[in-house]
N, C-alpha and C. Protein backbone atom coordinates (compact mmCIF):
# COMPACT_ATOMS: atom_id res chain seq x y z
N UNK A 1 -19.85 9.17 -8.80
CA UNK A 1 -19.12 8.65 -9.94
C UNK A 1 -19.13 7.12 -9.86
N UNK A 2 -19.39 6.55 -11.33
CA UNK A 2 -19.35 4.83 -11.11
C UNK A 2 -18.08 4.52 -11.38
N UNK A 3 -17.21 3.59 -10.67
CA UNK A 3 -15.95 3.11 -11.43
C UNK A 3 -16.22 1.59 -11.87
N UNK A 4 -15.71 1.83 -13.58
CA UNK A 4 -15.25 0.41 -14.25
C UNK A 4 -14.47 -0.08 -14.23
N UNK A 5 -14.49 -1.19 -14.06
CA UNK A 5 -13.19 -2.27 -13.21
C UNK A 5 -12.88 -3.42 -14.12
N UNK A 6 -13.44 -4.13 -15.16
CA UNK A 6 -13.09 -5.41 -15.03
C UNK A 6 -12.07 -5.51 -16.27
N UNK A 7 -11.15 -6.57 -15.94
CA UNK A 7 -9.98 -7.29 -16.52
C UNK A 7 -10.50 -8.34 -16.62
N UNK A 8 -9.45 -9.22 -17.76
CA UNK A 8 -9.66 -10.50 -18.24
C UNK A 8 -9.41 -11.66 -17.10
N UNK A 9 -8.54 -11.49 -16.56
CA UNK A 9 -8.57 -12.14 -15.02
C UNK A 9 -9.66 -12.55 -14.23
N UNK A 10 -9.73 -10.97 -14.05
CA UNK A 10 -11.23 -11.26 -13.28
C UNK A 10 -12.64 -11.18 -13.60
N UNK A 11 -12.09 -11.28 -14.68
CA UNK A 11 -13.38 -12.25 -15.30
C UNK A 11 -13.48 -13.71 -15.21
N UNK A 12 -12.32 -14.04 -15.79
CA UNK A 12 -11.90 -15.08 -15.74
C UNK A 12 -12.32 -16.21 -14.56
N UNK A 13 -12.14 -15.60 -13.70
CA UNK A 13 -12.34 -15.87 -11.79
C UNK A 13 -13.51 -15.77 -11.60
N UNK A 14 -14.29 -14.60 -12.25
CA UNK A 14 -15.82 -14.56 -11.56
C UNK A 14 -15.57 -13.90 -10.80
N UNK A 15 -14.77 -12.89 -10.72
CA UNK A 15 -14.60 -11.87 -9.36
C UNK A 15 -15.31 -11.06 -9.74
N UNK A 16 -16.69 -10.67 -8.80
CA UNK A 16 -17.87 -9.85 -8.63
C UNK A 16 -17.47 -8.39 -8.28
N UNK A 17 -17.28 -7.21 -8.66
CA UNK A 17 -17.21 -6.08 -7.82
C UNK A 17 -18.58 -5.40 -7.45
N UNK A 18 -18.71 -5.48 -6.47
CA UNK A 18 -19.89 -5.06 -5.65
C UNK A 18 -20.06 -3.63 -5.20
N UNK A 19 -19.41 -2.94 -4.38
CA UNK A 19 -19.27 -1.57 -4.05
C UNK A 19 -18.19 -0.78 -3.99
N UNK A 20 -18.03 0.41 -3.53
CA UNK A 20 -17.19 1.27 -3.45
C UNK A 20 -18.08 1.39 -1.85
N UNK A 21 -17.83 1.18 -1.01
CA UNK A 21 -17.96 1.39 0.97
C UNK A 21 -17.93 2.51 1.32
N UNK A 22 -18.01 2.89 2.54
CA UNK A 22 -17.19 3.46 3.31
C UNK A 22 -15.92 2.79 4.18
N UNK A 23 -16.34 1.53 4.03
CA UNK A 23 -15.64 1.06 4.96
C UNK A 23 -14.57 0.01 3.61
N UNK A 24 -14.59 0.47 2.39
CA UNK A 24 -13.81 -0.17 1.45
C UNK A 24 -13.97 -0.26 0.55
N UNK A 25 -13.57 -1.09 -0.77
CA UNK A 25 -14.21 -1.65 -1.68
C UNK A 25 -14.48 -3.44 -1.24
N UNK A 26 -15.71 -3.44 -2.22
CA UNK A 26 -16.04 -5.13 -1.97
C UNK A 26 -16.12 -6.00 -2.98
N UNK A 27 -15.50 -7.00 -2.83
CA UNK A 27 -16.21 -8.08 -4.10
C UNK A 27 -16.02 -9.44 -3.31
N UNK A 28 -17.11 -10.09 -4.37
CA UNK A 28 -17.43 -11.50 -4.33
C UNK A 28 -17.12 -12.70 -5.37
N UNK A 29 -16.96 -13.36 -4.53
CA UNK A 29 -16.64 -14.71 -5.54
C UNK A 29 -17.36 -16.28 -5.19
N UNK A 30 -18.38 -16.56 -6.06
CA UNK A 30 -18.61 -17.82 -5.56
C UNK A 30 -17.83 -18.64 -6.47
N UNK A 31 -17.34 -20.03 -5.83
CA UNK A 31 -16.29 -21.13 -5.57
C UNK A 31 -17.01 -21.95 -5.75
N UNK A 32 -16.02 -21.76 -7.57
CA UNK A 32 -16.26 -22.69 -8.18
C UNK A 32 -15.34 -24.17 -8.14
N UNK A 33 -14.72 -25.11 -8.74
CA UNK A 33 -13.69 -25.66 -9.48
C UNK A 33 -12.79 -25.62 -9.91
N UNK A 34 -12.46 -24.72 -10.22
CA UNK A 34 -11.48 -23.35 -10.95
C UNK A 34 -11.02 -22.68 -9.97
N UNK A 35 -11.40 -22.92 -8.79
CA UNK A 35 -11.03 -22.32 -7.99
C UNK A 35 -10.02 -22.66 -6.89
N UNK A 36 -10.68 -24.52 -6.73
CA UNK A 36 -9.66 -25.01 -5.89
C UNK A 36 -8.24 -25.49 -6.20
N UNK A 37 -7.65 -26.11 -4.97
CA UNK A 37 -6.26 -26.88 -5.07
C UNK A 37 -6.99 -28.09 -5.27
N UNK A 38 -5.63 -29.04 -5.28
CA UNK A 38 -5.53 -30.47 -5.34
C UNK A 38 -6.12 -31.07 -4.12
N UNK A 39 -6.41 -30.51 -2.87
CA UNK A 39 -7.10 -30.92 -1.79
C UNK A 39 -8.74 -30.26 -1.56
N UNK A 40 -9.06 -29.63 -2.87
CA UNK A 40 -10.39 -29.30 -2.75
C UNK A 40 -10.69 -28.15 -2.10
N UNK A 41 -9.63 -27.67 -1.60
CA UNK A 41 -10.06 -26.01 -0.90
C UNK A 41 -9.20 -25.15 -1.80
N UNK A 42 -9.86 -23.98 -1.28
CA UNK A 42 -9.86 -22.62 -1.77
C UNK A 42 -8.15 -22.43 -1.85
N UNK A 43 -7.58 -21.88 -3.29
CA UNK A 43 -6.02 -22.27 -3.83
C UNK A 43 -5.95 -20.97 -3.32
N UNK A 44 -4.61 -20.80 -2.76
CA UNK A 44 -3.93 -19.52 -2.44
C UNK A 44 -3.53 -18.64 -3.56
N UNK A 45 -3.18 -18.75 -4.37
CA UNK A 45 -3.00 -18.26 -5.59
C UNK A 45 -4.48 -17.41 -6.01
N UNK A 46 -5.79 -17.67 -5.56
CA UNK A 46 -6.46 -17.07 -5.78
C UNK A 46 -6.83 -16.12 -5.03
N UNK A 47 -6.54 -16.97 -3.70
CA UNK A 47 -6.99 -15.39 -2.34
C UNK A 47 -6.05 -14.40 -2.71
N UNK A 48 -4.76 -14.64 -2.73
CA UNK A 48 -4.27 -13.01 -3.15
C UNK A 48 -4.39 -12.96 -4.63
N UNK A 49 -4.51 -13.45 -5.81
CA UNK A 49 -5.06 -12.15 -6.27
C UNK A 49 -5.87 -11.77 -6.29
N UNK A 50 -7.41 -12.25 -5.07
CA UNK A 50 -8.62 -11.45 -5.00
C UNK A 50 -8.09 -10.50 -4.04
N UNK A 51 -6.62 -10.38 -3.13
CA UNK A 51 -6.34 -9.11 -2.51
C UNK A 51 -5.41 -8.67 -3.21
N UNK A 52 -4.81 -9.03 -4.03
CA UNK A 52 -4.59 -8.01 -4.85
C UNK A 52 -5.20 -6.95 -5.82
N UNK A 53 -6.64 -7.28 -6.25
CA UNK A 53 -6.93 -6.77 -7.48
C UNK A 53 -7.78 -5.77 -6.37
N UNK A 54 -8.79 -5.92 -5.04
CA UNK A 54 -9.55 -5.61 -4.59
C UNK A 54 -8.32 -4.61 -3.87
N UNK A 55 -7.28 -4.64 -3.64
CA UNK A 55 -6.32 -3.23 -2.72
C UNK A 55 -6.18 -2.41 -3.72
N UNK A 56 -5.82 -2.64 -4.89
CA UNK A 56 -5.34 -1.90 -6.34
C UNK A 56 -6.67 -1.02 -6.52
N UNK A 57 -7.76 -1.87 -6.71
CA UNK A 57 -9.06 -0.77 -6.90
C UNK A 57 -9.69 -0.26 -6.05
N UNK A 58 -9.01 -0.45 -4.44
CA UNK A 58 -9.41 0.47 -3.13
C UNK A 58 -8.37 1.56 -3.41
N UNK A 59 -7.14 1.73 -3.96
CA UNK A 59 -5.90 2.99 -4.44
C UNK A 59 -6.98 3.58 -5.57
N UNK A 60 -7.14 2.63 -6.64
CA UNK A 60 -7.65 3.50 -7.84
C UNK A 60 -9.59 4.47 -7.36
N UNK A 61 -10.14 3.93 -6.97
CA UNK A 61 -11.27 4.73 -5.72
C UNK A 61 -10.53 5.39 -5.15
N UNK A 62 -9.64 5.75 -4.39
CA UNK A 62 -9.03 7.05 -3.78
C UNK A 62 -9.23 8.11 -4.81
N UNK A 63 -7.44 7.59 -5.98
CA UNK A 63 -7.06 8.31 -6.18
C UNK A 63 -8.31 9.14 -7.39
N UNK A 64 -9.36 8.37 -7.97
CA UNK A 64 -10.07 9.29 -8.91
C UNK A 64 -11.21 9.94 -7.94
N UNK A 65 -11.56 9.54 -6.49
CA UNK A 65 -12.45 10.25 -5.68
C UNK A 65 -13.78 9.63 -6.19
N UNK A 66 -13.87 7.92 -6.31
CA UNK A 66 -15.02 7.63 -6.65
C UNK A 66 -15.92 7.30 -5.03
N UNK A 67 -17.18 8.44 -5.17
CA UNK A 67 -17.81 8.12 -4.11
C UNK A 67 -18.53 6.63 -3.68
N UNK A 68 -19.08 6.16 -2.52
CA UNK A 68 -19.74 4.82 -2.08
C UNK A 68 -20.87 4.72 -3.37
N UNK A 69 -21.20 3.16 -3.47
CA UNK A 69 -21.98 2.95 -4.45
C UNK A 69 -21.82 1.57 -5.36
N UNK A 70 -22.48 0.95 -6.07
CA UNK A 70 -22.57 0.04 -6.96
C UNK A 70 -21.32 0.57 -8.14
N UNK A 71 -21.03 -0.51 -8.63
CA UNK A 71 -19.71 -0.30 -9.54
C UNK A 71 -20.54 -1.17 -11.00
N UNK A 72 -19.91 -0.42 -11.94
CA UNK A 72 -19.99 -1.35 -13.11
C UNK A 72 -18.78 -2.14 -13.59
N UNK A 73 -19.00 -3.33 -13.98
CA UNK A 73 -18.26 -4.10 -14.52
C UNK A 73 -17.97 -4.35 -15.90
N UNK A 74 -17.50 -2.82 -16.42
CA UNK A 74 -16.62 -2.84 -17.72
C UNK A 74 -15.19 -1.76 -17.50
N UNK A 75 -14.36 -2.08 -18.55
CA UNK A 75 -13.08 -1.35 -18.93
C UNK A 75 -13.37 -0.08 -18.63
N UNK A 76 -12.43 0.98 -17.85
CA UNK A 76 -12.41 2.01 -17.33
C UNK A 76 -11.17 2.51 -17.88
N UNK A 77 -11.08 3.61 -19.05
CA UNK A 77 -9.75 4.12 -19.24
C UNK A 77 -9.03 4.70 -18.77
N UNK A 78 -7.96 4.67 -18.05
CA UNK A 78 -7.58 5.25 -16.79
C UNK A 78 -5.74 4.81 -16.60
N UNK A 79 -5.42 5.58 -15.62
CA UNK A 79 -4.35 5.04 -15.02
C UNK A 79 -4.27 3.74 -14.18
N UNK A 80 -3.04 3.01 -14.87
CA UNK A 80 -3.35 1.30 -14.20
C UNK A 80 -2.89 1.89 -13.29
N UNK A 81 -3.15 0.64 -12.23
CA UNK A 81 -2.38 0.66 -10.37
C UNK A 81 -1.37 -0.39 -10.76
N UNK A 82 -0.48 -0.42 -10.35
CA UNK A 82 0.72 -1.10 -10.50
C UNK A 82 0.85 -1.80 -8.82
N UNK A 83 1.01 -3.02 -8.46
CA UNK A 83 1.64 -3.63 -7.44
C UNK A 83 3.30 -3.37 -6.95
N UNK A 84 3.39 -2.97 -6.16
CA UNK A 84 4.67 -3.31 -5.86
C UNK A 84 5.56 -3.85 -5.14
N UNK A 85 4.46 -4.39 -4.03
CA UNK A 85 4.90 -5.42 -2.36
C UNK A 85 2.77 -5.86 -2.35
N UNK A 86 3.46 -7.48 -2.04
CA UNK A 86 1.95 -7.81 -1.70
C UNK A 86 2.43 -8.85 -0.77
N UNK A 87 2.02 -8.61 0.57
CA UNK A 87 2.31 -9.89 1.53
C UNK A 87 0.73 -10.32 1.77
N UNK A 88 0.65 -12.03 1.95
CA UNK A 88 -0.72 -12.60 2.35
C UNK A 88 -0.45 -13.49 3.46
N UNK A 89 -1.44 -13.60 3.79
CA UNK A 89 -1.57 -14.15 5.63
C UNK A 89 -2.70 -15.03 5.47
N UNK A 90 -2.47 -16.51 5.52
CA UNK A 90 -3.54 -17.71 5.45
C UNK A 90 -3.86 -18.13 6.59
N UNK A 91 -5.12 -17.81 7.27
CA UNK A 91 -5.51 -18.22 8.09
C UNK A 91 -6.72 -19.38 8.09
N UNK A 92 -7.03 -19.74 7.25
CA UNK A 92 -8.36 -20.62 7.04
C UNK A 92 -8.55 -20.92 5.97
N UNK A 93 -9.46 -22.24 5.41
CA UNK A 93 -9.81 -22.29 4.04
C UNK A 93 -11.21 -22.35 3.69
N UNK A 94 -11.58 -22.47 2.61
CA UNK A 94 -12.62 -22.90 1.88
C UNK A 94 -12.82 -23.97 1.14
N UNK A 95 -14.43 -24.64 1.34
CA UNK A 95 -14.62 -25.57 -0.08
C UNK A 95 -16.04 -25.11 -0.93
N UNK A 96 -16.39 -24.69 -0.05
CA UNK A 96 -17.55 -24.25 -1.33
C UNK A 96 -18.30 -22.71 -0.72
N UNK A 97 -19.24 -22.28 -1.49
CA UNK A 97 -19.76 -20.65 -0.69
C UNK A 97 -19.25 -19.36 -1.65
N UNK A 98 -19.71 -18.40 -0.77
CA UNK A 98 -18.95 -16.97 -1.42
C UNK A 98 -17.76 -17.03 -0.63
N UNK A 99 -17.11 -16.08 -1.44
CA UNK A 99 -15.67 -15.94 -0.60
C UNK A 99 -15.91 -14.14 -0.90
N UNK A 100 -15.62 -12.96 0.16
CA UNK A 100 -16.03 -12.06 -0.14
C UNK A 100 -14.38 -11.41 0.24
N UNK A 101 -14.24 -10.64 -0.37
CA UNK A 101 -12.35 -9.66 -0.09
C UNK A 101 -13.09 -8.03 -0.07
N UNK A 102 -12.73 -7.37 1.30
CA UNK A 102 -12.91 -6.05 1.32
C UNK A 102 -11.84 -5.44 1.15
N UNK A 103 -11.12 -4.51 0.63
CA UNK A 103 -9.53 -4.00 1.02
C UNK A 103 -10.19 -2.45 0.97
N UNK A 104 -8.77 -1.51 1.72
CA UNK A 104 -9.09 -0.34 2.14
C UNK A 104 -7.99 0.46 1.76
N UNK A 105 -7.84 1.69 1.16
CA UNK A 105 -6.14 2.44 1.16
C UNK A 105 -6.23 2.70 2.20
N UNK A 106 -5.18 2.32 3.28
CA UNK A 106 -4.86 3.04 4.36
C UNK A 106 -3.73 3.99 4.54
N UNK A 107 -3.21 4.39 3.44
CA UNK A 107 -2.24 5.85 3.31
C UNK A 107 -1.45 5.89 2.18
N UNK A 108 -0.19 6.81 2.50
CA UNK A 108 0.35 7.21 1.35
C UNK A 108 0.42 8.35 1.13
N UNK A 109 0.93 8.42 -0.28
CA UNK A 109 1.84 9.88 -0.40
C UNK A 109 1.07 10.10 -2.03
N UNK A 110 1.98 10.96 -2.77
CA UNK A 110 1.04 11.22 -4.20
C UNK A 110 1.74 10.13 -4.95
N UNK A 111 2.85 9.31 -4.86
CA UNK A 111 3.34 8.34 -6.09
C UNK A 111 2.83 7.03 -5.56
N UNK A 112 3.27 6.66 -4.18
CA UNK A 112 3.18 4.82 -3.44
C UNK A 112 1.74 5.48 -2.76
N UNK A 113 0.81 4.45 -2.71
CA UNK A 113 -0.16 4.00 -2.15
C UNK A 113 -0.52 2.39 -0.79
N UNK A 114 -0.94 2.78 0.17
CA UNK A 114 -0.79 1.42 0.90
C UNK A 114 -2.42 0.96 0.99
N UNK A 115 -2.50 -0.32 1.10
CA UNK A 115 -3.98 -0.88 1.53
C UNK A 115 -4.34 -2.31 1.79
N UNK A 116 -4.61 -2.53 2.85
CA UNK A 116 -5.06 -3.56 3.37
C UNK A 116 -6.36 -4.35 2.77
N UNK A 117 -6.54 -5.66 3.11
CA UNK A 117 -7.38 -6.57 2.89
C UNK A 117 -8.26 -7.62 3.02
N UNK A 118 -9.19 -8.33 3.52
CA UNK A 118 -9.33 -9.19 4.35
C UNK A 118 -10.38 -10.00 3.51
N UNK A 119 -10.62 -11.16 3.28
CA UNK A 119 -11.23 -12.38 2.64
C UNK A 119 -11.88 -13.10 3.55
N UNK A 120 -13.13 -12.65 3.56
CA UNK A 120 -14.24 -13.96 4.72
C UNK A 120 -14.81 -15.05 4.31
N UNK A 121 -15.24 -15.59 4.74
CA UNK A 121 -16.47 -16.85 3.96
C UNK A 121 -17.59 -16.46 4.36
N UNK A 122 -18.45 -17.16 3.61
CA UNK A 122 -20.35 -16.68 3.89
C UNK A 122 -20.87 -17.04 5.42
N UNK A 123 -19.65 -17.43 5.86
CA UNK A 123 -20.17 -17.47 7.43
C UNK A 123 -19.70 -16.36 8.40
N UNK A 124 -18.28 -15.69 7.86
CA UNK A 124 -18.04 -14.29 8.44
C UNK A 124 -16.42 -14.71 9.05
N UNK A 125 -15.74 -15.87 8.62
CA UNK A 125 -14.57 -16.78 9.32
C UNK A 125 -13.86 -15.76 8.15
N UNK A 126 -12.81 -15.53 8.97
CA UNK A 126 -11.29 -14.45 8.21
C UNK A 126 -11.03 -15.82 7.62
N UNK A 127 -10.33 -15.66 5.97
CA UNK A 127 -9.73 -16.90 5.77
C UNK A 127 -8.22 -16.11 5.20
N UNK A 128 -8.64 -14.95 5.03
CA UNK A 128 -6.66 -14.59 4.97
C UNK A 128 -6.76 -12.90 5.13
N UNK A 129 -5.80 -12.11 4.99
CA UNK A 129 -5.49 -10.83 5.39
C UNK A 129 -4.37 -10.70 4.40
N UNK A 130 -3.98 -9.77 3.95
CA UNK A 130 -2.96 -8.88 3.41
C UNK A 130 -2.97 -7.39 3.40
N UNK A 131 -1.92 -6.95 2.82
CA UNK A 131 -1.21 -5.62 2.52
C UNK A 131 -0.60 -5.52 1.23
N UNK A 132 -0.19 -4.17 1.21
CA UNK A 132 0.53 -4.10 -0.17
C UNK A 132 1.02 -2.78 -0.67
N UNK A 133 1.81 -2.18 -1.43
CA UNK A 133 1.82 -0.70 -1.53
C UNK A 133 1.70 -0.82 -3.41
N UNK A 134 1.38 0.50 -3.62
CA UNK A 134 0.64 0.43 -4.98
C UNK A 134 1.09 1.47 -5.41
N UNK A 135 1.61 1.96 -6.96
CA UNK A 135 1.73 3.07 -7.60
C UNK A 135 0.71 2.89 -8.89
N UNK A 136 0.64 4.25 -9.86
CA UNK A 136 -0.07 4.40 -10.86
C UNK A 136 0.86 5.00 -12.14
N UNK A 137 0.75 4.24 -12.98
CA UNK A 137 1.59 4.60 -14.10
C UNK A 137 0.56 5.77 -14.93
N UNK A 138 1.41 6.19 -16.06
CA UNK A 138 1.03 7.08 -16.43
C UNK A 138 0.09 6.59 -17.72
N UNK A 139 -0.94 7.34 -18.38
CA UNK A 139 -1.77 6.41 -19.35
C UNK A 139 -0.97 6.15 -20.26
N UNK A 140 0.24 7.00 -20.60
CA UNK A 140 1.06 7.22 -22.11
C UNK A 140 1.65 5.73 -21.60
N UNK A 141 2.60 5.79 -20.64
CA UNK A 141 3.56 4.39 -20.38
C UNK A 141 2.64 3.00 -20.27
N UNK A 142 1.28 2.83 -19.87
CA UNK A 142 0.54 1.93 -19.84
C UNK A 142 0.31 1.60 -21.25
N UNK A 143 -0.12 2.45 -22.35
CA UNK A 143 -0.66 2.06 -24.00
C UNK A 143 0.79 1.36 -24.38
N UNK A 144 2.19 1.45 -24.22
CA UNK A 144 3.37 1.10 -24.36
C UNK A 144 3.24 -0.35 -23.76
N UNK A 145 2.45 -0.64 -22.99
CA UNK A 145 2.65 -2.09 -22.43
C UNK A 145 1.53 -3.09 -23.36
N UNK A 146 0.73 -2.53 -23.94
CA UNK A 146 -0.58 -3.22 -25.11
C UNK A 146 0.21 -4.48 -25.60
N UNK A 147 0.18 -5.30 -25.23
CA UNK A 147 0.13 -6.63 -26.10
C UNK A 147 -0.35 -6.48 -27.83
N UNK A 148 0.16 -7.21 -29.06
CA UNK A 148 -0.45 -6.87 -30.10
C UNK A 148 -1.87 -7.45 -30.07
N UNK A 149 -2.68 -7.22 -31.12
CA UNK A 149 -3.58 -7.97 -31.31
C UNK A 149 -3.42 -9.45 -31.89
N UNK A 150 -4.32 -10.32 -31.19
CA UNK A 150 -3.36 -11.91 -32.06
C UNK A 150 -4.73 -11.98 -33.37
C-alpha cells in the first residue's frame, strides 16, 4: 500500500517523504533560508515540526498497515493524527545540507499512540531527538474542522 501524506506545511518546508522503513518512516529536507534563525542555523521551530509531522505519519503507517516502500506526495483521505504531548531535545545545529528526521511508533493502545524521532545531518551528527503521543480523530469530526473556502 502507498501512503499520501502531504499538507500545506509541508510543503511549504520542502519536507520530502521518502519511505515507509522497517526501521521507520523517513523524510528529508534540504536547508534552505526559510529555514534558518537569526544566527543562520537550523530554527527549532522547524526540527520539531519535522518530528512532529514525521511521528504522526510513523502512527498513521501503523495504524492503516502501510507496508515498507516509497510514499507519494499527495492528500490521503483518511483519519488525521492529532498531537497531543511533543517533547524535543536539541542537541546540535545546522547551516546548510539535508537534514533527514526518521520517527518510529513505539507503542500504544487502540485510541493514544507513542513514537519517537531523531533528525541527523548529511554527515550522520544527531541534531535533536523527540517523542510524543498521538491520537486519530474520526473522519466525520475532522470535515467539522474544514476551514471555509476564501
Amino acid at each position: 500500500m502507498t501512503m499520501k501524506v502531504s499538507t500545506p506545511l509541508r510543503d511549504y518546508l520542502a519536507l520530502r517523504f521518502v519511505a515507509v522503513e522497517p526501521e521507520g518512516v523517513r523524510m528529508q529536507l534540504e536547508l534552505r533560508d526559510q529555514h534558518l534563525n537569526q544566527a543562520g542555523t537550523l530554527h527549532g521551530g522547524v526540527v520539531t515540526t519535522m518530528i512532529d509531522i514525521a511521528c504522526a505519519i510513523a502512527v498513521r503507517a501503523y495504524v492503516d498497515g502501510t507496508q515498507p516502500g516509497p510514499c507519494e506526495p499527495e492528500p490521503e483521505a483518511g483519519r488525521p493524527v492529532v498531537t497531543l504531548m511533543l517533547n524535543t531535545s536539541f542537541l546540535e545545529t545546522a547551516r546548510r545540507g539535508m537534514v533527514t528526521v526518521t520517527a518510529q511508533r513505539r507503542g500504544g493502545g487502540a485510541r493514544i499512540h507513542f513514537a519517537t524521532a531523531q533528525v541527523t545531518d548529511d554527515a550522520g551528527r544527531l541534531l535533536a531527538s523527540g517523542d510524543g503521543s498521538y491520537t486519530l480523530r474520526p473522519r466525520a469530526r475532522h470535515a467539522d474542522l474544514a476551514l471555509p473556502a476564501a
